[in-house]
N, C-alpha and C. Protein backbone atom coordinates (compact mmCIF):
# COMPACT_ATOMS: atom_id res chain seq x y z
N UNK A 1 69.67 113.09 112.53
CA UNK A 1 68.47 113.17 113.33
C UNK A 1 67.25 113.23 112.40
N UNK A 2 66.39 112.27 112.63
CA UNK A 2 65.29 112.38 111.74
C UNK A 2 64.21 113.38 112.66
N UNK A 3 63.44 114.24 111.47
CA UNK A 3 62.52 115.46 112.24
C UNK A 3 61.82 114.99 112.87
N UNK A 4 60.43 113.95 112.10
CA UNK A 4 59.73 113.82 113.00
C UNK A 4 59.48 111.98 113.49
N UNK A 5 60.43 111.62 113.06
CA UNK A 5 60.62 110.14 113.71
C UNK A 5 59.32 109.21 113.04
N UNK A 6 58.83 109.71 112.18
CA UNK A 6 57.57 109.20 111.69
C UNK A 6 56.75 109.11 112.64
N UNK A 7 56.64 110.24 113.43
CA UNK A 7 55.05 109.97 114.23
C UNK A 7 54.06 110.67 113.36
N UNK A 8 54.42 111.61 111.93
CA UNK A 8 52.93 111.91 111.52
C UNK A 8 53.22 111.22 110.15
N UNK A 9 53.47 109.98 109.95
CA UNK A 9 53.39 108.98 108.68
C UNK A 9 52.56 108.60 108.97
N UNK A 10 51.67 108.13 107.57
CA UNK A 10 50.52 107.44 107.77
C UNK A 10 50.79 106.65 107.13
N UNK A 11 50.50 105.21 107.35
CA UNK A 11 50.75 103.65 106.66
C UNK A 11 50.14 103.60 105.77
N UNK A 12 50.69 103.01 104.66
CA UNK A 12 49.87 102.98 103.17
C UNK A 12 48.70 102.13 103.38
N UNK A 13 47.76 102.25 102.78
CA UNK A 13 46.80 101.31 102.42
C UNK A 13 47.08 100.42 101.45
N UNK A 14 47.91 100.20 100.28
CA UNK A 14 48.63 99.61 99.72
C UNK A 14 48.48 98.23 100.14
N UNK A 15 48.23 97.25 99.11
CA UNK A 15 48.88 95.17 99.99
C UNK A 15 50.30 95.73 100.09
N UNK A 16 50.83 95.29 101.12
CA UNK A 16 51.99 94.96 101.37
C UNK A 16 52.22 93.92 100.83
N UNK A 17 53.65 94.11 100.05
CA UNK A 17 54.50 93.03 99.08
C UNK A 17 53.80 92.81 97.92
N UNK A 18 53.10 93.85 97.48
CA UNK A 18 52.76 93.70 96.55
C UNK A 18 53.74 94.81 95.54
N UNK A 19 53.60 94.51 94.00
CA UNK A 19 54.37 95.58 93.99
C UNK A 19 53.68 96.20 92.90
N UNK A 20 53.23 97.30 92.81
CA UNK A 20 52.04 98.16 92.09
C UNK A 20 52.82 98.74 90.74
N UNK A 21 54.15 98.47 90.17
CA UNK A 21 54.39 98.33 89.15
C UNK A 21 53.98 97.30 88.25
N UNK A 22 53.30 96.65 88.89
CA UNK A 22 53.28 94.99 88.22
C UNK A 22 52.40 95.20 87.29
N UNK A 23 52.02 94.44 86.17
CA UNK A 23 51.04 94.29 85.17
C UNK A 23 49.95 93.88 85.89
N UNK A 24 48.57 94.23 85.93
CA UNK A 24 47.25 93.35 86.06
C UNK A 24 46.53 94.35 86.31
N UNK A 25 45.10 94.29 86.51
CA UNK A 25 43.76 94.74 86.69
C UNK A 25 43.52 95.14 87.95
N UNK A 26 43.65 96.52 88.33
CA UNK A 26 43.10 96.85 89.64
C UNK A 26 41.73 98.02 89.40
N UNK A 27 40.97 98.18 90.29
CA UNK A 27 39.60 98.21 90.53
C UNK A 27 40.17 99.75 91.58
N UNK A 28 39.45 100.74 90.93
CA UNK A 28 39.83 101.82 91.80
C UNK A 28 38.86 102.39 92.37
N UNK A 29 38.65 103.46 93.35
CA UNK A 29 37.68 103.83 93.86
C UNK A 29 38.48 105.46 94.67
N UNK A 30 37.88 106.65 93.79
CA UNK A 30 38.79 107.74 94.15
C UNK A 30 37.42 108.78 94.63
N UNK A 31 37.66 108.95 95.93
CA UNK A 31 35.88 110.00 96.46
C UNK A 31 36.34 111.79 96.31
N UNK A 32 35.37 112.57 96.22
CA UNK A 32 35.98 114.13 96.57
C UNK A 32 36.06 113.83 98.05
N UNK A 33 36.61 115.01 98.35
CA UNK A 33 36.89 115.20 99.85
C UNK A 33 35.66 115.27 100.33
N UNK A 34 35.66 114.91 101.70
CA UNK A 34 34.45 114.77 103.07
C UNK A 34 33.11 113.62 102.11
N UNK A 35 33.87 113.79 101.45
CA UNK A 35 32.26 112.85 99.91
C UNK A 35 31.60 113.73 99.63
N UNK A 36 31.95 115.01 99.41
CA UNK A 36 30.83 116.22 98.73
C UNK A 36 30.22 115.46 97.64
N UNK A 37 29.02 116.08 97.03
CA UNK A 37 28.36 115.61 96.12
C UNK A 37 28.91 116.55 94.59
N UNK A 38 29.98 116.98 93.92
CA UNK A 38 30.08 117.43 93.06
C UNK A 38 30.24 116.97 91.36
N UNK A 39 29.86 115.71 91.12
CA UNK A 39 30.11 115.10 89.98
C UNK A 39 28.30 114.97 89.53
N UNK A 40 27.63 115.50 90.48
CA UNK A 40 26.11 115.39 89.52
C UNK A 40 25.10 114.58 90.41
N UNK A 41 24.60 113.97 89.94
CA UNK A 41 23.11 113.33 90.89
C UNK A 41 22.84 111.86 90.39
N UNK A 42 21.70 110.71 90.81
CA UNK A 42 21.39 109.80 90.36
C UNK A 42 19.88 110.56 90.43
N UNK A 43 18.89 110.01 88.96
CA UNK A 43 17.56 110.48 88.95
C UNK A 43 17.27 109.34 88.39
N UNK A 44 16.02 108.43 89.09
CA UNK A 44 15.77 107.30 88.38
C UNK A 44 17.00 106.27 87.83
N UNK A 45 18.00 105.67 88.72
CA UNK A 45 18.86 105.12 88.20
C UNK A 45 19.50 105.32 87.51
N UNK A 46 20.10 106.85 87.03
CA UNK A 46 20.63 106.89 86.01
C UNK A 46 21.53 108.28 86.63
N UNK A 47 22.89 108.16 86.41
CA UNK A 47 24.09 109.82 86.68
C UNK A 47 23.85 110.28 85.54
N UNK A 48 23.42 111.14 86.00
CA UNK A 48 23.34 112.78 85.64
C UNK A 48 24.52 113.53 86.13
N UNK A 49 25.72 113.25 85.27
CA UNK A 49 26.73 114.50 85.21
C UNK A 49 26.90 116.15 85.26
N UNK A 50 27.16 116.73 86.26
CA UNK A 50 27.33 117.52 86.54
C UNK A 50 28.43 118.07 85.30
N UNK A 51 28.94 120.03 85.27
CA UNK A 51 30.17 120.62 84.72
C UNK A 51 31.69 119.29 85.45
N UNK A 52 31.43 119.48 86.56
CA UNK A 52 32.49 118.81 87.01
C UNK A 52 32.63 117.60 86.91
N UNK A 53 32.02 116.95 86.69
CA UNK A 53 31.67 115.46 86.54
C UNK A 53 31.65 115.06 85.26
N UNK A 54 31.79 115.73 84.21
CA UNK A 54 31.88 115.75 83.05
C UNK A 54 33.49 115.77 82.70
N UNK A 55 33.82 117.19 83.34
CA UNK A 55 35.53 117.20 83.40
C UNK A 55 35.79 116.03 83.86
N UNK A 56 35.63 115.31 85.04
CA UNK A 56 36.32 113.92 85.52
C UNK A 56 35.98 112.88 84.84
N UNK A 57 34.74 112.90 84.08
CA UNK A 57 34.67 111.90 82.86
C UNK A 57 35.90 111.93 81.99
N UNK A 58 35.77 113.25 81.37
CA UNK A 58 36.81 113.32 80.52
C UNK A 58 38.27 112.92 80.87
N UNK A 59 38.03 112.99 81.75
CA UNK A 59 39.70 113.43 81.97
C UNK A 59 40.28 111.82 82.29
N UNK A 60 39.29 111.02 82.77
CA UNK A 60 39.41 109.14 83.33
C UNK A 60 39.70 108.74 81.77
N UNK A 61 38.95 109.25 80.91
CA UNK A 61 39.27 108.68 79.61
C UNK A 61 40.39 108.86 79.14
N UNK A 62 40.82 110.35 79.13
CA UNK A 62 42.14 110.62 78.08
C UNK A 62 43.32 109.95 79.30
N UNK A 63 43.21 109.42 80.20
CA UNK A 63 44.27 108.37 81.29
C UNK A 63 45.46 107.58 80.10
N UNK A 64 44.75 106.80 79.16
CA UNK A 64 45.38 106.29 78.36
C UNK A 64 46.36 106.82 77.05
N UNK A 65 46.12 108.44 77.12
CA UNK A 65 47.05 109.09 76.48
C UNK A 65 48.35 109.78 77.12
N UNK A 66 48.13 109.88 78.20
CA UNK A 66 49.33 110.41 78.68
C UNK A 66 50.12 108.86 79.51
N UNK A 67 48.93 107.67 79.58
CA UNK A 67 50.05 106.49 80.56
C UNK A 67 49.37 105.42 79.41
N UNK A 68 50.85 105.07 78.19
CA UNK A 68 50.04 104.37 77.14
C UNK A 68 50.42 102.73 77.72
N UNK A 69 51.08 102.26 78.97
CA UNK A 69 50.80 101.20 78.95
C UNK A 69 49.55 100.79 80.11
N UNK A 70 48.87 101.90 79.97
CA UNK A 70 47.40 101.96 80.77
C UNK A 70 45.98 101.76 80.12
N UNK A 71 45.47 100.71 80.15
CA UNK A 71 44.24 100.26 79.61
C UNK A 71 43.28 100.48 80.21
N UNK A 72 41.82 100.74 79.90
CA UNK A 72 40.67 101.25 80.88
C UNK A 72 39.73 100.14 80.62
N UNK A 73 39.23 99.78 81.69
CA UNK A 73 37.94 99.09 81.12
C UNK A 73 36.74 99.91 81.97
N UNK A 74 35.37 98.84 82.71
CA UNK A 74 34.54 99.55 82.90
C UNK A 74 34.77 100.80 84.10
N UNK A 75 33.98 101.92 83.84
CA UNK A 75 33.84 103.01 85.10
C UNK A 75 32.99 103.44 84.87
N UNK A 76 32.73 104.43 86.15
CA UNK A 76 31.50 105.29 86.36
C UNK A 76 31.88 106.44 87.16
N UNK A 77 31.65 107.59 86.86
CA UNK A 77 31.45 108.32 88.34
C UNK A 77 30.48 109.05 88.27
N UNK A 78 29.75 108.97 89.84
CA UNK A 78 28.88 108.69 90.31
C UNK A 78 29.37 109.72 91.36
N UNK A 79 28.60 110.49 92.26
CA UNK A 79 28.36 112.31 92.60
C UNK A 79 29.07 112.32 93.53
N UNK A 80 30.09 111.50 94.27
CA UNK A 80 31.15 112.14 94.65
C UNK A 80 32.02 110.52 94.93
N UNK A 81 32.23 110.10 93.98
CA UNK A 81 33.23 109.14 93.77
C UNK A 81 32.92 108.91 92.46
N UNK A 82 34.37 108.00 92.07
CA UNK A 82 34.72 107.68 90.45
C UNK A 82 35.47 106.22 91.17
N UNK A 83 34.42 105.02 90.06
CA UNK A 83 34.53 103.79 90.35
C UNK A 83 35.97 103.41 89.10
N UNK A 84 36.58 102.59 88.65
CA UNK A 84 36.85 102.74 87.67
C UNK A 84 38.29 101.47 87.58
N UNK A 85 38.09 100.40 86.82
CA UNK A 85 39.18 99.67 86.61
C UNK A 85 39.96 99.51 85.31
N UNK A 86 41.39 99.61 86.20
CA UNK A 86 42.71 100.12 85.48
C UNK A 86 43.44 98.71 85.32
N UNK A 87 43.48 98.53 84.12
CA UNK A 87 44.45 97.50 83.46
C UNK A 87 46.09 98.40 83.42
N UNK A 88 47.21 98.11 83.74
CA UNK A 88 48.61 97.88 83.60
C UNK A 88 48.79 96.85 82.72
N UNK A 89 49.81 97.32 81.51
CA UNK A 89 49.93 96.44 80.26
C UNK A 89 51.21 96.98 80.28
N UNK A 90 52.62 96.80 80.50
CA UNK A 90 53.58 97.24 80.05
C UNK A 90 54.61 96.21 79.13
N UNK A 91 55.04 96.60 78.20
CA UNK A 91 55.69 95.86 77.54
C UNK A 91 57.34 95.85 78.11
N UNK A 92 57.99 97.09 78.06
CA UNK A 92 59.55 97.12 78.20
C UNK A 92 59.56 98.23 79.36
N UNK A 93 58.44 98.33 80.28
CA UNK A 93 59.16 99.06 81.51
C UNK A 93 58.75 100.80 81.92
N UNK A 94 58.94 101.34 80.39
CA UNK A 94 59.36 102.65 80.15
C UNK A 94 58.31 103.24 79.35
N UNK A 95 57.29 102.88 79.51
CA UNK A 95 56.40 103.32 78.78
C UNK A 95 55.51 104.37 79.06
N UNK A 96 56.50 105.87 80.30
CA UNK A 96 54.89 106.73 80.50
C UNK A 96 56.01 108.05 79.44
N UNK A 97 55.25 108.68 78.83
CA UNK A 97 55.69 109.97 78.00
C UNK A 97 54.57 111.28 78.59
N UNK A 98 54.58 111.62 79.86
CA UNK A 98 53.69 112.18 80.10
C UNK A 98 54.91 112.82 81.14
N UNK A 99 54.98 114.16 81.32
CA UNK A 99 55.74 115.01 82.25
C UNK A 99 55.78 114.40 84.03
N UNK A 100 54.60 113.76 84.24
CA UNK A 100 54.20 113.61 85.64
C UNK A 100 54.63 112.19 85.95
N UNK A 101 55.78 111.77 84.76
CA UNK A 101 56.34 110.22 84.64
C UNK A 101 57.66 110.92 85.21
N UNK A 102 57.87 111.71 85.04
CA UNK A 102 59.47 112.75 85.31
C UNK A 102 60.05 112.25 86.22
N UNK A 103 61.02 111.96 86.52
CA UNK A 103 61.74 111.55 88.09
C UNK A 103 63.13 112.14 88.30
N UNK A 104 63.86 112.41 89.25
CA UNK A 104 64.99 112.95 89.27
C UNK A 104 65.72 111.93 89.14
N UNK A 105 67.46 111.88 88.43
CA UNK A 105 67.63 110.74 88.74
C UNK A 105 68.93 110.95 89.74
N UNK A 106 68.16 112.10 90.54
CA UNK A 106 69.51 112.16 91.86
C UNK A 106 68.69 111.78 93.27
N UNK A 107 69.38 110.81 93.72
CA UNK A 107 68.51 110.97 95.01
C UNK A 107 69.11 111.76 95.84
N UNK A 108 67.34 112.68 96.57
CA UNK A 108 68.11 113.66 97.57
C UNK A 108 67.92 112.95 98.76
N UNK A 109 66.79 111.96 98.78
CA UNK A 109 66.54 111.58 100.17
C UNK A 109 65.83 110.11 100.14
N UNK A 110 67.09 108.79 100.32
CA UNK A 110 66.43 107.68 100.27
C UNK A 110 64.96 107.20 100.79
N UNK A 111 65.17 107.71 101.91
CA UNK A 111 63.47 107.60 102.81
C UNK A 111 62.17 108.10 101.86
N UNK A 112 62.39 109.44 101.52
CA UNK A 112 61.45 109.80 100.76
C UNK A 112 61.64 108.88 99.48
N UNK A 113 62.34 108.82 98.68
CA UNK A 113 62.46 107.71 97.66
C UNK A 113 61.40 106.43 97.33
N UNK A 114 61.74 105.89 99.26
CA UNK A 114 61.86 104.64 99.33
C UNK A 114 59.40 104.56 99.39
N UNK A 115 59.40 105.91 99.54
CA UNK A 115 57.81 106.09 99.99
C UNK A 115 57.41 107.01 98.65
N UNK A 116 57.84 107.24 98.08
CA UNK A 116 56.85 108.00 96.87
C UNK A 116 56.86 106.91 96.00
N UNK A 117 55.49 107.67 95.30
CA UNK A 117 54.98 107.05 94.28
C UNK A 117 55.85 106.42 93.29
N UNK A 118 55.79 105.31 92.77
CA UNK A 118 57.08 104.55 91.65
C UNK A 118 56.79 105.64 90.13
N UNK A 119 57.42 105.91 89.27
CA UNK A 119 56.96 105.96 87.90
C UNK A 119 56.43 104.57 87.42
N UNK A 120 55.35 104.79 86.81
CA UNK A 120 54.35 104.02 85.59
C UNK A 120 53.89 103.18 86.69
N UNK A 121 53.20 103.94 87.78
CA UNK A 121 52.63 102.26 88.79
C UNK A 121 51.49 102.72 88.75
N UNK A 122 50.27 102.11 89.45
CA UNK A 122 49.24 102.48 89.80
C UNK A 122 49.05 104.25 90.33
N UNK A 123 49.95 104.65 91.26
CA UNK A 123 49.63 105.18 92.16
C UNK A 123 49.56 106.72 91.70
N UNK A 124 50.83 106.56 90.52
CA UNK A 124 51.27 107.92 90.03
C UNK A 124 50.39 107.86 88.37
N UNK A 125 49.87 107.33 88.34
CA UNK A 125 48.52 107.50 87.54
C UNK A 125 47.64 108.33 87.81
N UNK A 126 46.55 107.77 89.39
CA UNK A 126 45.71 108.19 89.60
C UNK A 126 46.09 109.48 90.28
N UNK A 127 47.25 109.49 90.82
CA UNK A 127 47.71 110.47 90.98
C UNK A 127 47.38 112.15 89.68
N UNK A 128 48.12 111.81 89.01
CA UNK A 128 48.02 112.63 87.48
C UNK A 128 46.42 112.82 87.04
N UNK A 129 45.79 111.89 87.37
CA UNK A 129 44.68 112.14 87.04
C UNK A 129 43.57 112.74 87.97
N UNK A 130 43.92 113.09 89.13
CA UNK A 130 43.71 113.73 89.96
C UNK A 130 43.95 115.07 90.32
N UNK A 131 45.31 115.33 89.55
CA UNK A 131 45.93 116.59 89.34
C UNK A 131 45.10 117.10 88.10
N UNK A 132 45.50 116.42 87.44
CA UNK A 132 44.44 117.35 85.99
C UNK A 132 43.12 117.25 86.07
N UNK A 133 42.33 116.71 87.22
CA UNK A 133 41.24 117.02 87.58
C UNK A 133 40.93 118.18 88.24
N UNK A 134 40.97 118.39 89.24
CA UNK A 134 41.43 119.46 90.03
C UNK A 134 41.92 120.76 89.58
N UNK A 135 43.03 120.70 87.90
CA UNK A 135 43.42 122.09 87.79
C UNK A 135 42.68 122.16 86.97
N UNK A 136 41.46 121.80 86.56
CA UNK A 136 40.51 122.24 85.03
C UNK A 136 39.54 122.47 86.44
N UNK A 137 39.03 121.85 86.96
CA UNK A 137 38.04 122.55 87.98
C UNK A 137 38.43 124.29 89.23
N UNK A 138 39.38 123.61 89.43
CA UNK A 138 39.74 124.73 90.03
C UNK A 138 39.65 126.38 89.53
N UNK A 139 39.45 126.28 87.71
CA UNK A 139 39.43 127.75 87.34
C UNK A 139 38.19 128.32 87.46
N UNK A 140 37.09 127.03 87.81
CA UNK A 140 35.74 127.81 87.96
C UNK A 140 34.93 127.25 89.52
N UNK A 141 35.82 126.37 89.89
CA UNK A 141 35.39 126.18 91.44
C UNK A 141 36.25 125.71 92.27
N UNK A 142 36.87 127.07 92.51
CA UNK A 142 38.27 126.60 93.81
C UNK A 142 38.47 125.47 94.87
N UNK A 143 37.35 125.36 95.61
CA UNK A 143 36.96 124.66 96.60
C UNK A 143 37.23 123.56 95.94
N UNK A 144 37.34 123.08 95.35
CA UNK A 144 37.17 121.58 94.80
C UNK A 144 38.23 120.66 95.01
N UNK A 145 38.01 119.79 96.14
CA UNK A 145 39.18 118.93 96.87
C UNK A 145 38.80 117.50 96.48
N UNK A 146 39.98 116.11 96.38
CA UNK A 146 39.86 114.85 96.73
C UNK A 146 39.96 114.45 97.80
N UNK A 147 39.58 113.29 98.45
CA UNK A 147 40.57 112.62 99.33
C UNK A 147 41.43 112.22 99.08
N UNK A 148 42.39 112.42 100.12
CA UNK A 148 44.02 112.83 100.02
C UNK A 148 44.32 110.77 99.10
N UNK A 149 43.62 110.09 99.54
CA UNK A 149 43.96 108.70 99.03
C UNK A 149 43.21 107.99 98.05
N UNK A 150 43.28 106.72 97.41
CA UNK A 150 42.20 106.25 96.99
C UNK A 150 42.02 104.89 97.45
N UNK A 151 41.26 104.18 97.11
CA UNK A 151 41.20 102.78 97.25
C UNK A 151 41.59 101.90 96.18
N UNK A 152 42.24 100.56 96.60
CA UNK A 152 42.40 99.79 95.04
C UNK A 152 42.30 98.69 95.14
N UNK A 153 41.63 97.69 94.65
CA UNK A 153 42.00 96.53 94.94
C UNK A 153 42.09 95.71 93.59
N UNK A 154 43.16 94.48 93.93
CA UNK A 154 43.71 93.95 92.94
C UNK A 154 42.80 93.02 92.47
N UNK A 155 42.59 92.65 91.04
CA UNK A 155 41.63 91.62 90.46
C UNK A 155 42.24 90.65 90.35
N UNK A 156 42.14 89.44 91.23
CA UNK A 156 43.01 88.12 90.47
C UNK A 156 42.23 87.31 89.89
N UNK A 157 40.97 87.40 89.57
CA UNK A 157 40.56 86.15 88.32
C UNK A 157 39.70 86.79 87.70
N UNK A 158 39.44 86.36 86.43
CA UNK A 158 37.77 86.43 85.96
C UNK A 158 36.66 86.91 86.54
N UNK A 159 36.19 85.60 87.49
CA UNK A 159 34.88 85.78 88.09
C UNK A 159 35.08 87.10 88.75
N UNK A 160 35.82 87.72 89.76
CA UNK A 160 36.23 88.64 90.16
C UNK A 160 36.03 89.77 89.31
N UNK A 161 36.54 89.84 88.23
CA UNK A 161 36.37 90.69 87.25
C UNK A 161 35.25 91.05 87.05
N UNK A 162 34.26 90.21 86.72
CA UNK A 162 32.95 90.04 86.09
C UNK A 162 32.15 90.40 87.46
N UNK A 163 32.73 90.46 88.30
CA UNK A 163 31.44 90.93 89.39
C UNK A 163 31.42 92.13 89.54
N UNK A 164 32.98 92.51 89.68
CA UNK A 164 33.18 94.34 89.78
C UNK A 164 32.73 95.02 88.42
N UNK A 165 33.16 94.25 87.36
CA UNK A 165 32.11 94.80 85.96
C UNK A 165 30.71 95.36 86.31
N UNK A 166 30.19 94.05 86.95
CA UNK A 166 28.72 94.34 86.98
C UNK A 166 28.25 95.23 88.39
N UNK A 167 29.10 95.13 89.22
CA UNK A 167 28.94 96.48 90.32
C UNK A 167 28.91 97.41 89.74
N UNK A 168 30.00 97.81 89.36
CA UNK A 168 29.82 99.32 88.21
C UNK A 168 28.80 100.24 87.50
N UNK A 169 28.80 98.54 86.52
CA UNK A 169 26.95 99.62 85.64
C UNK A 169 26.27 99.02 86.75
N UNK A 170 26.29 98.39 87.46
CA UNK A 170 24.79 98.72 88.30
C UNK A 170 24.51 99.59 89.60
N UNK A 171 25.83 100.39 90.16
CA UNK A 171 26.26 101.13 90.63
C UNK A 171 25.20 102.24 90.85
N UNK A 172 24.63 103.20 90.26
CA UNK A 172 23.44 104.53 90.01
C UNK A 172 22.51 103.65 90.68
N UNK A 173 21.86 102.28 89.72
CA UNK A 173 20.53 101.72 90.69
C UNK A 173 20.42 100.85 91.91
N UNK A 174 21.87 101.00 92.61
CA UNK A 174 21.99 100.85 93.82
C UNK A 174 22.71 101.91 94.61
N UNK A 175 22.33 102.97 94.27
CA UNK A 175 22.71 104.04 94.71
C UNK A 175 22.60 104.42 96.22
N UNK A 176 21.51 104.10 96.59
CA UNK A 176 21.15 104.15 98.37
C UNK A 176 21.74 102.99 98.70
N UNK A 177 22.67 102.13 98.46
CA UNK A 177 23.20 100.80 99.60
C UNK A 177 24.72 101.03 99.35
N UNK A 178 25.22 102.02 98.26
CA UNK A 178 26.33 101.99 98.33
C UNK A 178 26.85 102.83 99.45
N UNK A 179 28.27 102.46 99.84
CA UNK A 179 28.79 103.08 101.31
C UNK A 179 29.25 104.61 101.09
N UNK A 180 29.07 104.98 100.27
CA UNK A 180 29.86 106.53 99.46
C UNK A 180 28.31 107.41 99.83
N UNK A 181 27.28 107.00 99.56
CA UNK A 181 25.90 107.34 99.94
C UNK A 181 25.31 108.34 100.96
N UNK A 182 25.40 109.33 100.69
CA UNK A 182 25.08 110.34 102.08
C UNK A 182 23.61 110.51 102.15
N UNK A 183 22.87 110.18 102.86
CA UNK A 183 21.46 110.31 102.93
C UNK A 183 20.96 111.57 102.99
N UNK A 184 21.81 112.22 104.28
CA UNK A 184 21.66 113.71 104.31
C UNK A 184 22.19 114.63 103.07
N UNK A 185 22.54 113.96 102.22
CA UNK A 185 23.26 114.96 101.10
C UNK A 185 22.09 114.89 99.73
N UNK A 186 21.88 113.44 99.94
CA UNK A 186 21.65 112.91 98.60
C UNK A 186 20.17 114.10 98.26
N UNK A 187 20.23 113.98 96.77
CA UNK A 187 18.89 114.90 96.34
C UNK A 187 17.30 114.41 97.15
């Protein structure tokens, strides 16, 4: 008997058939919860990093030490989202040495299996990096939540590339048209 028959699953946002182990360039987009403003401000086109926003700087960077077939190119974050595209480079498969790569290798429960995060994919990245966001903030501001998901979308060419590049840094001086934008929040 299954408990709850999946009436409280929620459908991935994920492409379907895609498979997020794969090598290539995806374009991420991870907000705090409700879109609080806690990563700092835009003043004159320009983020101004907050304590916390500093930690999530940091912490987007060192990504490539704990997931080494993870490459970074451009990001930003910006006062309550972190823009940020993630290259996948794996050579032989097996490449995360980071505890949060860990997997059992008993299955207790195909279903769940068949729906968690893969090791070394997209998901259990941003995942990890979400976690070690969160527990360096949390010792000096509890409250401090994500949304439970993120956004991703896959880069398939160049030009593509080169546009989300240039969304990015230009991201702060279009700060009022982006959709993350709280009017009532903003400074």
């Amino acid at each position: 008997m299954t408990l709850y028959k999946s009436k409280y699953r929620i459908e991935s946002i994920r492409l379907k058939g895609w498979n997020y182990l794969s090598n290539g360039y995806y374009f991420t987009n991870i907000c705090t919860k409700n879109r609080e403003y806690l990563f700092g401000k835009i003043e004159n086109g320009v983020m101004l990093l907050s304590d916390i926003g500093k930690m999530a700087e940091k912490y987007w960077q060192e990504i490539p030490n704990h997931f080494p077939f993870v490459e970074l190119d451009e990001f930003i974050v910006m006062p309550n989202h972190i823009h940020g595209i993630v290259i996948i480079e794996k050579n032989d498969g097996n490449d995360c040495r980071d505890v949060a790569c860990n997997v059992s290798t008993r299955v207790i429960d195909k279903k769940m299996s068949s729906i968690s995060p893969k090791t070394n994919s997209l998901s259990t990245t941003i995942r990890s990096y979400k976690s070690a966001v969160s527990k360096s903030v949390h010792e000096f501001y509890p409250d401090f939540a994500w949304q439970s998901r993120f956004h991703d979308r896959i880069i398939r060419d160049n030009d593509e590339l080169n546009r989300i590049r240039k969304y990015i840094v230009n991201n702060p001086h279009n700060w009022a048209k982006d959709d993350n934008y709280l009017p009532e929040v903003a400074q």
